[in-house]
N, C-alpha and C. Protein backbone atom coordinates (compact mmCIF):
# COMPACT_ATOMS: atom_id res chain seq x y z
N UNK A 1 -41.24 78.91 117.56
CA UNK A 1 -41.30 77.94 116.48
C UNK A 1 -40.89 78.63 115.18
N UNK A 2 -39.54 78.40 114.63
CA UNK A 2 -39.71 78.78 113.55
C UNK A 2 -40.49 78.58 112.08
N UNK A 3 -40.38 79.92 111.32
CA UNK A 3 -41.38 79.49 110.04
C UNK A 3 -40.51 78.59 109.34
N UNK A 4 -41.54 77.68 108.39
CA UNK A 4 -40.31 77.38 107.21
C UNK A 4 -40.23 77.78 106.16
N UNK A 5 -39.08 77.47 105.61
CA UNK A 5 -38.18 78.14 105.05
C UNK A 5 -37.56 79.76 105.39
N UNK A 6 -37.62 79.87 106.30
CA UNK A 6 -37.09 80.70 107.43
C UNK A 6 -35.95 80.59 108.10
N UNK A 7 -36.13 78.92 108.50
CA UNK A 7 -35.24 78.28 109.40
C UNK A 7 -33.60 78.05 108.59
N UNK A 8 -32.50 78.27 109.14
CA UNK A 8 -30.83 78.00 107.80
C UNK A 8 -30.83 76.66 107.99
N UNK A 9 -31.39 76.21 108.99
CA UNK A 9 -31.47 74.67 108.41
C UNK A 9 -32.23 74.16 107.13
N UNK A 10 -33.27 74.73 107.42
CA UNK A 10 -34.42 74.28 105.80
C UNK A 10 -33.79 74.93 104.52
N UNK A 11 -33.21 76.26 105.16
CA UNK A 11 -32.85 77.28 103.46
C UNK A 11 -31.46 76.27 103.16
N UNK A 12 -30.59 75.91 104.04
CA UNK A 12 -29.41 75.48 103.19
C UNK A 12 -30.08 74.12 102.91
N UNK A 13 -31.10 73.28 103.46
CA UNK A 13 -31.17 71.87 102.42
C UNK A 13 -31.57 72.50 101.29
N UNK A 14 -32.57 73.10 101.42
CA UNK A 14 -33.05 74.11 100.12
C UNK A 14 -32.09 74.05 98.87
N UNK A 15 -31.27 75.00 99.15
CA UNK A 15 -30.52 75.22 98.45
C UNK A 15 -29.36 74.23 97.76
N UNK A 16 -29.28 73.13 98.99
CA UNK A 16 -28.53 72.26 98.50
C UNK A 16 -29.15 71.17 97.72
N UNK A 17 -31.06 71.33 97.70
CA UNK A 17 -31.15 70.19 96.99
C UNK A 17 -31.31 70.95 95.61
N UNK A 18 -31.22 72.08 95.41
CA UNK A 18 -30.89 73.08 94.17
C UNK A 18 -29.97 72.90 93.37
N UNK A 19 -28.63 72.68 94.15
CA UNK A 19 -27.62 72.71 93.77
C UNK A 19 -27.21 71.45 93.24
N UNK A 20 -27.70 70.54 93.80
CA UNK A 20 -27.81 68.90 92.93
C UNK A 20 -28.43 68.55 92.34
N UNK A 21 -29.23 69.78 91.49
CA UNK A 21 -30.34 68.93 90.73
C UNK A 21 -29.23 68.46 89.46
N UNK A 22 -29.94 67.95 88.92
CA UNK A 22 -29.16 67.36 87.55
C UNK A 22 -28.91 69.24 86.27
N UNK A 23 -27.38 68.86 86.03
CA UNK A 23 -27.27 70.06 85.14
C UNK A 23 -26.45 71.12 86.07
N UNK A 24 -26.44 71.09 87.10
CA UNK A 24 -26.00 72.18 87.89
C UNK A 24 -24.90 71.57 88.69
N UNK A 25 -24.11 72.87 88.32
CA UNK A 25 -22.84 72.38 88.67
C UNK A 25 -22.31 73.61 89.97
N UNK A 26 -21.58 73.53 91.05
CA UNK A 26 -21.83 73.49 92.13
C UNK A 26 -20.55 75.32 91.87
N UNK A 27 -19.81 74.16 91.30
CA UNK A 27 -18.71 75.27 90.88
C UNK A 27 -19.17 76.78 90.51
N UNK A 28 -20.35 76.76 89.62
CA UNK A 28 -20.86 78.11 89.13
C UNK A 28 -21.25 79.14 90.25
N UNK A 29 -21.11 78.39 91.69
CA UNK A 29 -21.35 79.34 92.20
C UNK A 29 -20.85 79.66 93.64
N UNK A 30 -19.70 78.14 93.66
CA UNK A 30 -18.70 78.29 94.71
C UNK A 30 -17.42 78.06 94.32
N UNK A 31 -17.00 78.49 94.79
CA UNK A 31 -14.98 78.16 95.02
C UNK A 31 -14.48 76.58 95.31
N UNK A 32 -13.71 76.22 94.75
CA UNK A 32 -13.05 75.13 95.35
C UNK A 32 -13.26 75.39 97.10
N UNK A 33 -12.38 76.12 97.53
CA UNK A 33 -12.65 76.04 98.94
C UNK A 33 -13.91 76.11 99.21
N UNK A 34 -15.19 76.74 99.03
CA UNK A 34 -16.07 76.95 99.67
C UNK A 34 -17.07 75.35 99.26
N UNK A 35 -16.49 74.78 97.83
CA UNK A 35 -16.95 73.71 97.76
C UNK A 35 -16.59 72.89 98.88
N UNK A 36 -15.43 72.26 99.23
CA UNK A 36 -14.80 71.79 100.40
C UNK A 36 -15.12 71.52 101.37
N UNK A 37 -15.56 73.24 101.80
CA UNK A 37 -16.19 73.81 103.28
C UNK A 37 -17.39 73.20 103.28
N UNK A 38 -18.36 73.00 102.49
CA UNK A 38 -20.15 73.02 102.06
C UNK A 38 -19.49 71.24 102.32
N UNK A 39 -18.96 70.42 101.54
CA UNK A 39 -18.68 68.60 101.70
C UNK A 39 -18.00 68.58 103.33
N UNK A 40 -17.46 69.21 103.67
CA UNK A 40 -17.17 69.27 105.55
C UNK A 40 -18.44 69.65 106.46
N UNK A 41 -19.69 70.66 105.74
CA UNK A 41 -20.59 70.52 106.48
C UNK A 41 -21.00 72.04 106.78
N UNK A 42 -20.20 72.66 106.39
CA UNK A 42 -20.43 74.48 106.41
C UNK A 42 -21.86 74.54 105.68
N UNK A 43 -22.14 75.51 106.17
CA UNK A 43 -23.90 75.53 105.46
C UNK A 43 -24.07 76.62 104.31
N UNK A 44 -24.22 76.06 103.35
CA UNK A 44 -24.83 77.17 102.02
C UNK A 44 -25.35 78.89 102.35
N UNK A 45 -26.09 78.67 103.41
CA UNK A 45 -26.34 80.14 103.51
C UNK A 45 -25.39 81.08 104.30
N UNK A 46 -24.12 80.48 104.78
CA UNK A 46 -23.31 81.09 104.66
C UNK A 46 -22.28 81.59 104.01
N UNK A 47 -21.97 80.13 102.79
CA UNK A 47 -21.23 80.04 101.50
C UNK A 47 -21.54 81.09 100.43
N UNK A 48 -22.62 81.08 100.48
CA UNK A 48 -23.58 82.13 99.23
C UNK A 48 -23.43 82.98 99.14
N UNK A 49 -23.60 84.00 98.22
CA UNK A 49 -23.62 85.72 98.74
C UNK A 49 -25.19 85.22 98.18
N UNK A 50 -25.46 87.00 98.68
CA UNK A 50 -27.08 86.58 98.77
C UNK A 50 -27.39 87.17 97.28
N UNK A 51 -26.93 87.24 96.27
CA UNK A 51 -27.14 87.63 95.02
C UNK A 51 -27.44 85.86 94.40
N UNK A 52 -26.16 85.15 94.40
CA UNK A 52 -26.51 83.53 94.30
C UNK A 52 -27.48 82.87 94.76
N UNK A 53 -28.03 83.11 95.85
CA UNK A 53 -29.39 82.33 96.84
C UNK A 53 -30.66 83.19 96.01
N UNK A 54 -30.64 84.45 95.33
CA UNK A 54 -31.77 84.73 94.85
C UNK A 54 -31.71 84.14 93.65
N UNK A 55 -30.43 84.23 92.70
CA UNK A 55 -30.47 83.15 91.50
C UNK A 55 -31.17 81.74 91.53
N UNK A 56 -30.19 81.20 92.72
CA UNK A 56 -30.89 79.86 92.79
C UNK A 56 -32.55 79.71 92.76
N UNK A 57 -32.72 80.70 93.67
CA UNK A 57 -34.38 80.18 93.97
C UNK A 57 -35.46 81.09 93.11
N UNK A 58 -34.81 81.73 92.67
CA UNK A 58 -35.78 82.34 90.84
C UNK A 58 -35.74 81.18 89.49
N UNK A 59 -34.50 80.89 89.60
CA UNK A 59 -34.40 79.78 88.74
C UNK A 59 -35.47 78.87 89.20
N UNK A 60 -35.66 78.46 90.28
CA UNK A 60 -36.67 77.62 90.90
C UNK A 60 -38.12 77.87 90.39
N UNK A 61 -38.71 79.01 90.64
CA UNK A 61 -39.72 79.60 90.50
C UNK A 61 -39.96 79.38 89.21
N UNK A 62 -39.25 80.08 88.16
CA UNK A 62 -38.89 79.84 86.75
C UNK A 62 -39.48 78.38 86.57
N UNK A 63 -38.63 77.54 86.69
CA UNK A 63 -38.94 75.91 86.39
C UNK A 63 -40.24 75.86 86.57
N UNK A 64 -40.69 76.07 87.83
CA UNK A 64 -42.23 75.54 88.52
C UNK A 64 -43.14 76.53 87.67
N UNK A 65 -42.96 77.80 87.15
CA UNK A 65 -44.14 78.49 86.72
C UNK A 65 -44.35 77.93 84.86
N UNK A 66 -43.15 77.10 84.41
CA UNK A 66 -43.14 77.01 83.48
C UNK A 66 -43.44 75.14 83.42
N UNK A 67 -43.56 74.89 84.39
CA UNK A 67 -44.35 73.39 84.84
C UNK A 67 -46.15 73.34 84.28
């Protein structure tokens, strides 16, 4: 059984519901192509380098600790 947020299914919705929040723009942290690839169905945690996936989800943290 996997844990969650463990699972690249949970981390790329994750990330993709990150990436749509309002204000964030998709571009800052993909390529045209890799945008493309991600709207065809390629999954974020492969799109990402893993320097971007820690951005994303500090930014996260950020928001919520300042909630």
């Amino acid at each position: 059984m996997p844990v969650g947020g463990y699972d690249p299914d949970d981390l790329d919705e994750k990330l993709s519901d990150l990436l749509d929040e309002t204000g964030r723009d998709p571009s800052n942290w993909l390529t045209a192509e890799e945008i493309a690839a991600w709207e065809n169905g390629e999954s974020l945690v492969d799109l990402l380098d893993e320097e971007d996936i820690r951005e994303l989800l500090q930014a996260e943290r950020d928001r919520d600790a300042a909630s």
